[in-house]
C-alpha atoms as a PDB file:
ATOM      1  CA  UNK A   1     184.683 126.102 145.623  1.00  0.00           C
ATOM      2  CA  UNK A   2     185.384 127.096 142.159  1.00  0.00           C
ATOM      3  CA  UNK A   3     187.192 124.595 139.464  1.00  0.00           C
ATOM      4  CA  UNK A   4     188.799 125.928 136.130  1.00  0.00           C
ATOM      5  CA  UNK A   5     188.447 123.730 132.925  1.00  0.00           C
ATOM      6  CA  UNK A   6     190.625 124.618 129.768  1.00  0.00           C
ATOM      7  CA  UNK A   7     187.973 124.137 127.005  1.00  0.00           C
ATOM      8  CA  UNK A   8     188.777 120.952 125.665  1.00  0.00           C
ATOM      9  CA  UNK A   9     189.723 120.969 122.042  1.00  0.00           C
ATOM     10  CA  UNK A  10     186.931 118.525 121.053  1.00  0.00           C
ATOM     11  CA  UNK A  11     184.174 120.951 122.286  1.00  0.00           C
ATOM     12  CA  UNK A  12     185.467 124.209 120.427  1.00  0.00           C
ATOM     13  CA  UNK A  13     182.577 125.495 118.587  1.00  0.00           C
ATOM     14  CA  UNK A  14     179.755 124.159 120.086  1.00  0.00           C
ATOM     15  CA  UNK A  15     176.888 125.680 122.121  1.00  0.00           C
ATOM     16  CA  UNK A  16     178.153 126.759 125.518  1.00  0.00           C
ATOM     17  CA  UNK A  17     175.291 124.490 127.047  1.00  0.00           C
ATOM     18  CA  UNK A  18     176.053 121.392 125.116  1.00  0.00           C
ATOM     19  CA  UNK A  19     180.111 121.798 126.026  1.00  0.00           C
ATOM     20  CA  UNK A  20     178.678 121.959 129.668  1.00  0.00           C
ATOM     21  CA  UNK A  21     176.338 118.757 129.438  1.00  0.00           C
ATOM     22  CA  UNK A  22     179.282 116.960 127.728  1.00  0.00           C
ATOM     23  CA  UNK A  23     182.032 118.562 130.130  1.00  0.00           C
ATOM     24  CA  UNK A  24     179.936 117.586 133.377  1.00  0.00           C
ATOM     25  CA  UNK A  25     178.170 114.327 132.281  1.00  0.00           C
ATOM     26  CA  UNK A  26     174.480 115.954 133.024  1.00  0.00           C
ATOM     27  CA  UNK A  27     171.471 116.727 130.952  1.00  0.00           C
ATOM     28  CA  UNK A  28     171.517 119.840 128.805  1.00  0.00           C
ATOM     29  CA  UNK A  29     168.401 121.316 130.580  1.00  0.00           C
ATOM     30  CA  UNK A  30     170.808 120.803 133.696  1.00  0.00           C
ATOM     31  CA  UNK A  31     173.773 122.176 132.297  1.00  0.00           C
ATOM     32  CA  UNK A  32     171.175 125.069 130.789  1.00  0.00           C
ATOM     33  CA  UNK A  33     170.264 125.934 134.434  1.00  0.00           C
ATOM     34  CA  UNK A  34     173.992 125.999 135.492  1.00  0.00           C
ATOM     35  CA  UNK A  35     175.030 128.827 132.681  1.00  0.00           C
ATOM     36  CA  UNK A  36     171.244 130.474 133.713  1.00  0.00           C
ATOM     37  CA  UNK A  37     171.879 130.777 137.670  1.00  0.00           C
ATOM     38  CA  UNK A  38     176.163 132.048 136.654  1.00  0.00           C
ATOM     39  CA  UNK A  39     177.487 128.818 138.096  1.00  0.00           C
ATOM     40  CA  UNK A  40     179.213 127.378 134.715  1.00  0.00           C
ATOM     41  CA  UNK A  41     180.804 130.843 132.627  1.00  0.00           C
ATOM     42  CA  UNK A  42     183.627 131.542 130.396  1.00  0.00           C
ATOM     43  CA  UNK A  43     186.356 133.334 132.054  1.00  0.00           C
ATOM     44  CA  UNK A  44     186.721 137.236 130.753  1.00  0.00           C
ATOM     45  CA  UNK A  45     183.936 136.771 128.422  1.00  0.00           C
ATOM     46  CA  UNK A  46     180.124 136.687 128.990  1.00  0.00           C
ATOM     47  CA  UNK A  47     178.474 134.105 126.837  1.00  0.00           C
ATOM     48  CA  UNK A  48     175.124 133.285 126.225  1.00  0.00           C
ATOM     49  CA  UNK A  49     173.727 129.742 126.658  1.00  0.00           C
ATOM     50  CA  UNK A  50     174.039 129.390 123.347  1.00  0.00           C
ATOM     51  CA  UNK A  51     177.068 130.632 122.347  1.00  0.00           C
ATOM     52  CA  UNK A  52     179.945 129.276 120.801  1.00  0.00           C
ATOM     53  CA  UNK A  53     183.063 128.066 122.693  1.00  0.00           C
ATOM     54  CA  UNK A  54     186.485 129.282 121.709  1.00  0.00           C
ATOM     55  CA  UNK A  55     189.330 127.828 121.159  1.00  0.00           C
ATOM     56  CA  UNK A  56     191.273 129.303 124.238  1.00  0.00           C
ATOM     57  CA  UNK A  57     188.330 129.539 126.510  1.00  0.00           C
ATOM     58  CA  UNK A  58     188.866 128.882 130.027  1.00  0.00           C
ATOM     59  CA  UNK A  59     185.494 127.499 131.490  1.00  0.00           C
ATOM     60  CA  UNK A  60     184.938 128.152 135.491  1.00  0.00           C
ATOM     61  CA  UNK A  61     182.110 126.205 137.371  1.00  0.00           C
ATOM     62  CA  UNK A  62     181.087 127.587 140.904  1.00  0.00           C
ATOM     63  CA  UNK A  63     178.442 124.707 141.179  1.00  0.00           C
ATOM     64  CA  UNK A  64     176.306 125.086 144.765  1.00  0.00           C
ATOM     65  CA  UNK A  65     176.133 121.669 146.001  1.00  0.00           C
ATOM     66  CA  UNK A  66     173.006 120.050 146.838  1.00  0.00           C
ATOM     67  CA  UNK A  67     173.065 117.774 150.329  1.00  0.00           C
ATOM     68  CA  UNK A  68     173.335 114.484 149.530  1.00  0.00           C
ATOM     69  CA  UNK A  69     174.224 110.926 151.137  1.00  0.00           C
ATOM     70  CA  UNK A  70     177.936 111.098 151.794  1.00  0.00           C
ATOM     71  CA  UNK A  71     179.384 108.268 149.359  1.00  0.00           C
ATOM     72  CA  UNK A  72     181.198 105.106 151.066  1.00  0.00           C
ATOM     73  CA  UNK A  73     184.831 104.985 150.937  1.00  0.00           C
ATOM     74  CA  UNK A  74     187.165 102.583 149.297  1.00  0.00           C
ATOM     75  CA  UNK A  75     189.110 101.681 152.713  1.00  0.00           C
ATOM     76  CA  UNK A  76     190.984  98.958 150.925  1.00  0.00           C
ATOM     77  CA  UNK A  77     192.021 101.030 147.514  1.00  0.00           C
ATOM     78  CA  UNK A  78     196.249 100.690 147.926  1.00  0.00           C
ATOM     79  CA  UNK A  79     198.429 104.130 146.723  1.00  0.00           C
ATOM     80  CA  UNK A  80     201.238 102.671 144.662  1.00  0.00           C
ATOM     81  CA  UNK A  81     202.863 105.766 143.768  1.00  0.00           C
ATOM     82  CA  UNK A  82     202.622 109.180 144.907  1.00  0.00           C
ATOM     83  CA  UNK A  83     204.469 112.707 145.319  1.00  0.00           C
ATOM     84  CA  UNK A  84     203.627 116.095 145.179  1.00  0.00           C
ATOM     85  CA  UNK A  85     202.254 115.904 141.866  1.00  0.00           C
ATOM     86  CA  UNK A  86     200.964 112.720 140.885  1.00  0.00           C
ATOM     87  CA  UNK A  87     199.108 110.388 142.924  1.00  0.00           C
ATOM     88  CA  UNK A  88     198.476 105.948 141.411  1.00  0.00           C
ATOM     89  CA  UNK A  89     196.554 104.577 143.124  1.00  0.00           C
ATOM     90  CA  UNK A  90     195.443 100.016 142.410  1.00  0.00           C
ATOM     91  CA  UNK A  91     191.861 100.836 141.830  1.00  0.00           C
ATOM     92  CA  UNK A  92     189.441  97.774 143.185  1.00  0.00           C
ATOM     93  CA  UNK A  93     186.948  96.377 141.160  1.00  0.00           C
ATOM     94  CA  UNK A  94     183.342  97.876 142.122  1.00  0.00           C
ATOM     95  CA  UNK A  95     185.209 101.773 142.209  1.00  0.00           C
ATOM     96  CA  UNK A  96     183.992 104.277 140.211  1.00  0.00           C
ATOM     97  CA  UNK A  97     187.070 107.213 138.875  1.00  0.00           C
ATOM     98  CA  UNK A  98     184.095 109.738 140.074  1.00  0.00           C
ATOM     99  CA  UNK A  99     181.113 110.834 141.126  1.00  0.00           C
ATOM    100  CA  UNK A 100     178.229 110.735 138.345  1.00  0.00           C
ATOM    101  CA  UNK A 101     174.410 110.423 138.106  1.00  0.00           C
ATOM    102  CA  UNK A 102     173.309 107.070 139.438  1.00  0.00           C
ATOM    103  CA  UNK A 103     176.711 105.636 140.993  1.00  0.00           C
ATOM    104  CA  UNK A 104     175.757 105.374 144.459  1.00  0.00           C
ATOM    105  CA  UNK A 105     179.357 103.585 145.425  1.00  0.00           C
ATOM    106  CA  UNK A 106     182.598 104.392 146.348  1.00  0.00           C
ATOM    107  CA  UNK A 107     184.650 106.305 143.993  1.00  0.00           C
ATOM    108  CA  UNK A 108     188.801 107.240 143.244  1.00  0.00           C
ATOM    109  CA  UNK A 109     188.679 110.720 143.987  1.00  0.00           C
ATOM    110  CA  UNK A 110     186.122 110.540 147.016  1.00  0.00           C
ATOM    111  CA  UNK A 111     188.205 108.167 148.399  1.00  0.00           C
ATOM    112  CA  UNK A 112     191.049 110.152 148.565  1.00  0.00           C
ATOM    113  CA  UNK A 113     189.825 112.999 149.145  1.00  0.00           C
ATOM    114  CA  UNK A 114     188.476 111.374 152.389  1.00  0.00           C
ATOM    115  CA  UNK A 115     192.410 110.753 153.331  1.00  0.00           C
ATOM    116  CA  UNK A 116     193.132 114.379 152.791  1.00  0.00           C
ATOM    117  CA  UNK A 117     195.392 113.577 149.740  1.00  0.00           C
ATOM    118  CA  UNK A 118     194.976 116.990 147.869  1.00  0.00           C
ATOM    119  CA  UNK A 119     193.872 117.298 144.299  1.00  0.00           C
ATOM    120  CA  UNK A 120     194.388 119.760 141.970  1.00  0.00           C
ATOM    121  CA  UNK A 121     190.977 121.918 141.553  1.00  0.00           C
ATOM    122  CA  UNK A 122     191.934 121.852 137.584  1.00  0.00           C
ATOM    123  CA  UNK A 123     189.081 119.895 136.158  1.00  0.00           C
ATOM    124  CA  UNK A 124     185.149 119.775 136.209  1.00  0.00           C
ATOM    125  CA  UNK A 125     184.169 119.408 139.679  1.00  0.00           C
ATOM    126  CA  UNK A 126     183.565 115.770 140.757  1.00  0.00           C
ATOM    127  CA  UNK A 127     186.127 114.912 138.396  1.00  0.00           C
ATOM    128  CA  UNK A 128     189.005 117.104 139.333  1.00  0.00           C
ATOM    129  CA  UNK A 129     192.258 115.960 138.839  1.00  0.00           C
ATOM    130  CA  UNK A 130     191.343 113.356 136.270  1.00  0.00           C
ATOM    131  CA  UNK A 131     192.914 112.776 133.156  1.00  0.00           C
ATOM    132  CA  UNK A 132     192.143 109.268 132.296  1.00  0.00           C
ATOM    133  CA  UNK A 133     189.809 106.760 133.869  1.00  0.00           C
ATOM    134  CA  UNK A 134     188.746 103.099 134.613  1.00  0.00           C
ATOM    135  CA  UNK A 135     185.492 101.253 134.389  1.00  0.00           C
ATOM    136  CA  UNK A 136     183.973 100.606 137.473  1.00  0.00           C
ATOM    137  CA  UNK A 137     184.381  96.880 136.740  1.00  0.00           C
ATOM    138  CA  UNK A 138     187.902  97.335 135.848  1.00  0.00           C
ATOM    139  CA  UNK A 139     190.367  97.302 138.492  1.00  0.00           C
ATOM    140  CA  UNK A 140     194.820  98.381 138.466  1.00  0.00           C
ATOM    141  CA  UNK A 141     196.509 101.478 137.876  1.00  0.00           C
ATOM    142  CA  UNK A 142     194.844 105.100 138.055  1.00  0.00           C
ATOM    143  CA  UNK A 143     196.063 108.569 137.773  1.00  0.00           C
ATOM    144  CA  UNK A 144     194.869 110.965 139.548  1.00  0.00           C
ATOM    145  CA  UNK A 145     196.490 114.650 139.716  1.00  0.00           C
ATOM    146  CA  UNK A 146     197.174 116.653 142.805  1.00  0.00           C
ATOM    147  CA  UNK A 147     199.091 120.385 141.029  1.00  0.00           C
ATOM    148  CA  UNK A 148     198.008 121.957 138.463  1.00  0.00           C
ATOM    149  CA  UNK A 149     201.030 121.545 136.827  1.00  0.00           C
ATOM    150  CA  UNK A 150     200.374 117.830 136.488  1.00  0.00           C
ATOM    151  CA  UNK A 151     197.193 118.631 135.537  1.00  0.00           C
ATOM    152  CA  UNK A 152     197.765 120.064 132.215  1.00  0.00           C
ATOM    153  CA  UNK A 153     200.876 118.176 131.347  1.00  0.00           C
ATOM    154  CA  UNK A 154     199.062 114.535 132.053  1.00  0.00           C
ATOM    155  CA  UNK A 155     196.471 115.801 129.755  1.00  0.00           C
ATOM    156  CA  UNK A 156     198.111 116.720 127.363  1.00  0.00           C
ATOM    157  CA  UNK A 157     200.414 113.485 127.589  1.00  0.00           C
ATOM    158  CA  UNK A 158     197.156 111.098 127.246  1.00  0.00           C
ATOM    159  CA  UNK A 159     195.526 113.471 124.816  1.00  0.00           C
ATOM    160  CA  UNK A 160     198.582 112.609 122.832  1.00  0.00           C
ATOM    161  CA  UNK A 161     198.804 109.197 123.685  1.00  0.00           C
ATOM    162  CA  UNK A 162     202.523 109.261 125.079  1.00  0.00           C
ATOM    163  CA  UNK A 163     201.425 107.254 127.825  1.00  0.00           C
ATOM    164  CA  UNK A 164     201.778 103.684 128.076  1.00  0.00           C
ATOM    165  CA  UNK A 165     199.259 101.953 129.659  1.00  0.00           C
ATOM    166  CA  UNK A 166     199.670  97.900 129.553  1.00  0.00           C
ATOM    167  CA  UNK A 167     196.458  95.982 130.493  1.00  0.00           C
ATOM    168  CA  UNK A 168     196.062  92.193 130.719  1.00  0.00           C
ATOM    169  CA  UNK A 169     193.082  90.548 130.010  1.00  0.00           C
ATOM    170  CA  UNK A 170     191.438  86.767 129.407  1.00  0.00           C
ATOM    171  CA  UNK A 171     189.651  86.174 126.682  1.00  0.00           C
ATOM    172  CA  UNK A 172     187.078  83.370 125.471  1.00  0.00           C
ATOM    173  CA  UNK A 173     188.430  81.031 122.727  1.00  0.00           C
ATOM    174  CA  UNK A 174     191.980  80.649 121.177  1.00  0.00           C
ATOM    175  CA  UNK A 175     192.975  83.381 119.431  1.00  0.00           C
ATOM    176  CA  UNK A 176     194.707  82.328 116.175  1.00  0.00           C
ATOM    177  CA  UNK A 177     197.834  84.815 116.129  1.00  0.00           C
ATOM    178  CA  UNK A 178     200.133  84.696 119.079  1.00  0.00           C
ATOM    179  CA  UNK A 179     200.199  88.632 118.357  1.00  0.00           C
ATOM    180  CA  UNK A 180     198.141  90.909 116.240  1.00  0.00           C
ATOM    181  CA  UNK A 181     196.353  94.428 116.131  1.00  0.00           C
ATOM    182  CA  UNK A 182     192.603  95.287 115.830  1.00  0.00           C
ATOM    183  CA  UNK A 183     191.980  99.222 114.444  1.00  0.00           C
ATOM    184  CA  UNK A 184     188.152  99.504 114.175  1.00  0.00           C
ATOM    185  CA  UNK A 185     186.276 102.914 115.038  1.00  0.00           C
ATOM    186  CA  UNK A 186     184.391 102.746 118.207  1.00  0.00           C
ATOM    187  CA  UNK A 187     181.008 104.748 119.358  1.00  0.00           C
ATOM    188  CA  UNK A 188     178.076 104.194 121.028  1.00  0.00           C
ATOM    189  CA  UNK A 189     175.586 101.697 120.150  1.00  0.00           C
ATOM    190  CA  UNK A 190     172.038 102.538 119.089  1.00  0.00           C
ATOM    191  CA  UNK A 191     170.686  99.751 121.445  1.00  0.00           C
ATOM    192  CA  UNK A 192     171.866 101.220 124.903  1.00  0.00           C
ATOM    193  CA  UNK A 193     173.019 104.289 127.058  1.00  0.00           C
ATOM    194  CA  UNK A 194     175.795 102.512 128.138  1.00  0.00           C
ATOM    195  CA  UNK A 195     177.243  99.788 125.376  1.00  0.00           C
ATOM    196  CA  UNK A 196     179.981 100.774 122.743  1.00  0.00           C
ATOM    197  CA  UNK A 197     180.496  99.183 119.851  1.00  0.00           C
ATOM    198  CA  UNK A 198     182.524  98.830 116.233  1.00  0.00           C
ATOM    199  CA  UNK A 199     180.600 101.852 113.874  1.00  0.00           C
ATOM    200  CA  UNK A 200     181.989 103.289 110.821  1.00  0.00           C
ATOM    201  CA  UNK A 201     180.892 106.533 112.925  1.00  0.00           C
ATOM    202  CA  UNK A 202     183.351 105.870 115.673  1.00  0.00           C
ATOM    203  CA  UNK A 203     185.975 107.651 116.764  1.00  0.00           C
ATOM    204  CA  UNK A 204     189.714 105.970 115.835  1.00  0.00           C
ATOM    205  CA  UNK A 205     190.273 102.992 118.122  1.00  0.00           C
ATOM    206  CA  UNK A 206     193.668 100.835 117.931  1.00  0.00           C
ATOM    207  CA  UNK A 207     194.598  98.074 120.433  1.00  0.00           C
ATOM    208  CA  UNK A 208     197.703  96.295 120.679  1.00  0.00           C
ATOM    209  CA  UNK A 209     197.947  92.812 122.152  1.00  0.00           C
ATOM    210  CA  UNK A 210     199.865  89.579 122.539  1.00  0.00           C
ATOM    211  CA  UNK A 211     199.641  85.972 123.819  1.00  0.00           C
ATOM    212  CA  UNK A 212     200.873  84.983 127.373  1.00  0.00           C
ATOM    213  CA  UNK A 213     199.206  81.870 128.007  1.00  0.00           C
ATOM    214  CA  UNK A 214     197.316  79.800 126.419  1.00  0.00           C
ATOM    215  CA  UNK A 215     194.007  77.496 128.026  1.00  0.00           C
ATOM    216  CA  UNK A 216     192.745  76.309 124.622  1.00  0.00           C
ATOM    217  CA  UNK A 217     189.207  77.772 126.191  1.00  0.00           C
ATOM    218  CA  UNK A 218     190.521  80.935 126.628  1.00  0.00           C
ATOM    219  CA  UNK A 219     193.983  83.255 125.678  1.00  0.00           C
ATOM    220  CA  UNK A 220     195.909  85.920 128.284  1.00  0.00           C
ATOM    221  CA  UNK A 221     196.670  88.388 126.317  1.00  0.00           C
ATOM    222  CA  UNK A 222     198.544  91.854 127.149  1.00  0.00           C
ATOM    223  CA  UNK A 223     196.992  94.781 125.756  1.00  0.00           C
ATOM    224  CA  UNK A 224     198.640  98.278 124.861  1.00  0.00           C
ATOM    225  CA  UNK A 225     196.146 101.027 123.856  1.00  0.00           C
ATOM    226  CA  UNK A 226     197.292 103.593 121.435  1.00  0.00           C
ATOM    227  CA  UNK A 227     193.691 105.602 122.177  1.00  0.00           C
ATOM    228  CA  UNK A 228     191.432 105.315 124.797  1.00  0.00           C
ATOM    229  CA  UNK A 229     187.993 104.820 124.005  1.00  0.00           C
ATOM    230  CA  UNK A 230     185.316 104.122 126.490  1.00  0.00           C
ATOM    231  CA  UNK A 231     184.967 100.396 126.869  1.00  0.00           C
ATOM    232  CA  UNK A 232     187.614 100.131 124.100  1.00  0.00           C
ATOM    233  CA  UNK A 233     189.274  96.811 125.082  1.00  0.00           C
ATOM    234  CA  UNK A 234     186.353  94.995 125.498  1.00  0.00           C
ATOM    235  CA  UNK A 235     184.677  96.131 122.057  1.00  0.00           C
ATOM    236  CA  UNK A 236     187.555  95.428 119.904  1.00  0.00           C
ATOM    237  CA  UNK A 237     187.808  91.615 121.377  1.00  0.00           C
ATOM    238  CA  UNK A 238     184.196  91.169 121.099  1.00  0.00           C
ATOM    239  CA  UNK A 239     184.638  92.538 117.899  1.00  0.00           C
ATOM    240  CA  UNK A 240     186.847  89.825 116.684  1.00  0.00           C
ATOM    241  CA  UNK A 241     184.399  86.744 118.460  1.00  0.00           C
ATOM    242  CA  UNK A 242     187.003  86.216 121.653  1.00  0.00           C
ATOM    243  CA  UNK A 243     184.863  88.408 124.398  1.00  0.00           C
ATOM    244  CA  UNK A 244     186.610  89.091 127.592  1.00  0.00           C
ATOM    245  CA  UNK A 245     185.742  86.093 130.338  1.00  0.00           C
ATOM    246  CA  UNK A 246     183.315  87.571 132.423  1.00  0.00           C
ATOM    247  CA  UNK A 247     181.874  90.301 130.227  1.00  0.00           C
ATOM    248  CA  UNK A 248     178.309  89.651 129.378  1.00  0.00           C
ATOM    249  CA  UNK A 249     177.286  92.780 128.110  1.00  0.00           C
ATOM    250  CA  UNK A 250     180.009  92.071 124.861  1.00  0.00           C
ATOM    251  CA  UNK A 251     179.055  88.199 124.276  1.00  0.00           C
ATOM    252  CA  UNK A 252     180.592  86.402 127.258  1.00  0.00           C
ATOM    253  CA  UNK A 253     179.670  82.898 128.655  1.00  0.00           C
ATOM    254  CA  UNK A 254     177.839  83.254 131.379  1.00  0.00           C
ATOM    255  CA  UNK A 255     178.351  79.596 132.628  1.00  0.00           C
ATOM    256  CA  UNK A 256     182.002  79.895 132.172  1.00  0.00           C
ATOM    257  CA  UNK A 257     182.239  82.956 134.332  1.00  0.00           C
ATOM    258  CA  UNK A 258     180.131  81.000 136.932  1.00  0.00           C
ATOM    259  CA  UNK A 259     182.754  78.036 136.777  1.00  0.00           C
ATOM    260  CA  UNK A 260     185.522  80.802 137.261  1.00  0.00           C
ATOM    261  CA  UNK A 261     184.168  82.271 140.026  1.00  0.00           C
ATOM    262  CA  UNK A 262     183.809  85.363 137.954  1.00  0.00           C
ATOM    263  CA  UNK A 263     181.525  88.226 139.162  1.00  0.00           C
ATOM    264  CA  UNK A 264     182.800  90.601 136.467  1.00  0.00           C
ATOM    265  CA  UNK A 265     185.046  90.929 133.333  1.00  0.00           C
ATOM    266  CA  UNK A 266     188.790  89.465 133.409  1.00  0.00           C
ATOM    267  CA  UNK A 267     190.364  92.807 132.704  1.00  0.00           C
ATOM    268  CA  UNK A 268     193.380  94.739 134.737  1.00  0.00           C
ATOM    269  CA  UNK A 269     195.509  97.724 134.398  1.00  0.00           C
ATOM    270  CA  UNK A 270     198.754  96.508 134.803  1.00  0.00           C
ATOM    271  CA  UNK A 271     201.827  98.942 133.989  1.00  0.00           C
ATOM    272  CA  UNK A 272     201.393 102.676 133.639  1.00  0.00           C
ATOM    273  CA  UNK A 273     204.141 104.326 132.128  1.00  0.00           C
ATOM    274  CA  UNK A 274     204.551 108.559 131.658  1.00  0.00           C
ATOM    275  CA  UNK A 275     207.278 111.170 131.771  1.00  0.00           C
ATOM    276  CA  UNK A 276     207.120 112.769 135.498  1.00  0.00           C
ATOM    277  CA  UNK A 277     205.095 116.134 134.641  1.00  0.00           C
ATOM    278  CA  UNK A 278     208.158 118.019 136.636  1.00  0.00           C
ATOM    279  CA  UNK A 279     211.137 116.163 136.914  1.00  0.00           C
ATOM    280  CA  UNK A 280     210.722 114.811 132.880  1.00  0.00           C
ATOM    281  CA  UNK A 281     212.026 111.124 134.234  1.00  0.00           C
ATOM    282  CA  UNK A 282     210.250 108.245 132.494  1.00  0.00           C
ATOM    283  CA  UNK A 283     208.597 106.779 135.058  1.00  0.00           C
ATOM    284  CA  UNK A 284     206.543 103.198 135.198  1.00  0.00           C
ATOM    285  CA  UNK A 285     204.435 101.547 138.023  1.00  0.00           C
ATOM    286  CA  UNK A 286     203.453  98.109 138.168  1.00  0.00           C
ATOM    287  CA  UNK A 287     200.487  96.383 139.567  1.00  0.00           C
ATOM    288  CA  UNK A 288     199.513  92.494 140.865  1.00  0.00           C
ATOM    289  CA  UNK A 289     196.273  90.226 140.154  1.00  0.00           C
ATOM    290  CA  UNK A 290     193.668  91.381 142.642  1.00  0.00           C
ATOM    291  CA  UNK A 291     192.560  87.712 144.503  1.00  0.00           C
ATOM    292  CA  UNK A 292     189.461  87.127 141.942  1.00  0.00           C
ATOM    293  CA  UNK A 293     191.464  87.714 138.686  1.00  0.00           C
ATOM    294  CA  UNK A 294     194.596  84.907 140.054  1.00  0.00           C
ATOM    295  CA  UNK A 295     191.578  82.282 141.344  1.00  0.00           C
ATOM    296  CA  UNK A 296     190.192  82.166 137.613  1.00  0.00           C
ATOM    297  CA  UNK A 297     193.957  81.645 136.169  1.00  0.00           C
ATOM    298  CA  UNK A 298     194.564  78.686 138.486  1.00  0.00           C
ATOM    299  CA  UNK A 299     191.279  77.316 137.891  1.00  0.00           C
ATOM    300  CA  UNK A 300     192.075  77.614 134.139  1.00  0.00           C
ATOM    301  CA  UNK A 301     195.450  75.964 134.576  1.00  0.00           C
ATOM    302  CA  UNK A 302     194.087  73.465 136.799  1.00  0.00           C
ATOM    303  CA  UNK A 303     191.459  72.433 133.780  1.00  0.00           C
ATOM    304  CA  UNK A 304     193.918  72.014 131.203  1.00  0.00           C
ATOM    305  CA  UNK A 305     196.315  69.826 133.544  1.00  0.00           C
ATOM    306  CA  UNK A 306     193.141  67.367 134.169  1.00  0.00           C
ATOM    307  CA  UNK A 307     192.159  67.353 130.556  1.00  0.00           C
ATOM    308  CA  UNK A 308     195.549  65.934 129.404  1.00  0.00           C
ATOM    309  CA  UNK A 309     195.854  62.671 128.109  1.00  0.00           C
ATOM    310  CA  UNK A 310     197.583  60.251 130.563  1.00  0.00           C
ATOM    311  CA  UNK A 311     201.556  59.101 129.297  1.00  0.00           C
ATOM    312  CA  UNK A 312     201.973  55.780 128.572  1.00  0.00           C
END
């Protein structure tokens, strides 16, 4: 099965193998072999491994698939909205968005796929159909594409940022302001693969958020991103010494995760809200705590009823 990808505006100019490696999330000897053997090309042009991609390009992968392991399936992954274009669904924690090198679990798009919910074929393949993803230790609110028409207009509406995505998330200490906004350029850090972190050779990163509650240990904060960089809300609160409960790999307490009963970082995707691609309605779709998330609140609350002081 073939899959169409618009070349995307931040890969115009480069080599036709790098676009590929970047477009797929494989090795550029991989993605090398792909443009060798005709399975990644430009549509109505030939181009050479290393030639340049143009703006307008329209890149088609016909990628032979290689037997593998079927992946599990996210039985318990709930559809909060769908119709014939659009499809949420309240992504569990331990759920990749897609299928990449390594991940061995269950992912968004396998998943539905398995329930024969159809998905555009707009899109690299493994991740057709998505426009904007989750970590895998992230769970809430997901879009996932199923016409083409969606396709390209959710793109474009992320790209641009129209979409507003509200997260919640509980972070270590008491943050000072009961609102504020952290804009610090995000990219990848020099120690690891797979951490971000605050560079001067980032790309633009702004993140809205304000107070909820308060636990003197720890803050619940809403978030609103105006960009979506990988990792982005749990960089910039790191950034500012209040990492997210649970997060390790950005400076968390271990111990108080343990006391929590915290396996992962106290972040959720609350409220998405878009214009329908077709109908132009403004349309929003709400989430609830998964079961893990509400245990460390009460806990939380629990701790700062006990340490009051006593009335007289």
């Amino acid at each position: 099965m073939s899959h169409v990808v618009p070349a995307p505006d931040a890969l115009i100019g480069k080599r036709f193998d790098v676009a590929v490696a970047k477009m797929l999330g494989i090795s550029r000897a991989k993605a090398s072999d792909l443009v060798a053997s005709g399975q990644a090309r430009v549509l109505g042009r030939d181009i050479a491994k290393s030639g340049a991609l143009q703006a307008g390009d329209v890149v088609e992968f016909d990628i032979r698939e290689e037997r593998r392991e079927p992946e599990p399936i996210a039985t318990d992954m709930a559809v909060v909205y769908e119709d014939d274009d659009v499809v949420v669904v309240d992504k569990p924690v331990g759920v990749a968005a897609h299928a990449s090198v390594g991940w061995t679990g269950p992912t968004v798009l396998g998943s539905l796929l398995d329930r024969g919910v159809h998905i555009t074929s707009y899109g690299a393949p493994g991740r057709q159909g998505i426009v904007s993803r989750l970590d895998v230790g992230t769970s809430g609110l997901m879009l996932v594409c199923k016409s083409e028409l969606a396709y390209k207009e959710m793109r474009r509406q992320f790209a641009e940022h129209e979409v507003v995505k509200t997260y919640h998330a509980l972070v270590q200490g008491n943050l000072k302001e009961d609102r504020a906004t952290i804009e610090a350029p995000i990219g990848r850090a020099k120690v690891s693969d797979f951490r971000f972190t605050v560079t001067p050779a980032g790309k633009e990163a702004i993140t809205h958020w304000d107070v909820m509650e308060r636990f003197g240990e720890a803050t619940l904060v809403t978030v609103n991103l105006e960009t979506g960089r990988t990792h982005q809300i749990r960089v910039h609160f790191s950034s500012i010494g209040h990492p997210l409960v649970g997060d390790p790999m950005y400076g968390a307490n271990p111990v108080m995760a343990e006391e929590l009963g915290l396996t992962r970082q106290w972040l959720h995707a609350m409220r998405l809200e878009f214009r329908h691609p077709r109908t132009r309605i403004w349309t929003t779709v709400k989430s609830r705590y998964p079961a893990d998330l509400a245990q460390a609140l009460e806990t939380l609350r629990r701790r700062r009823r006990d340490d009051r002081p006593a009335s007289d």
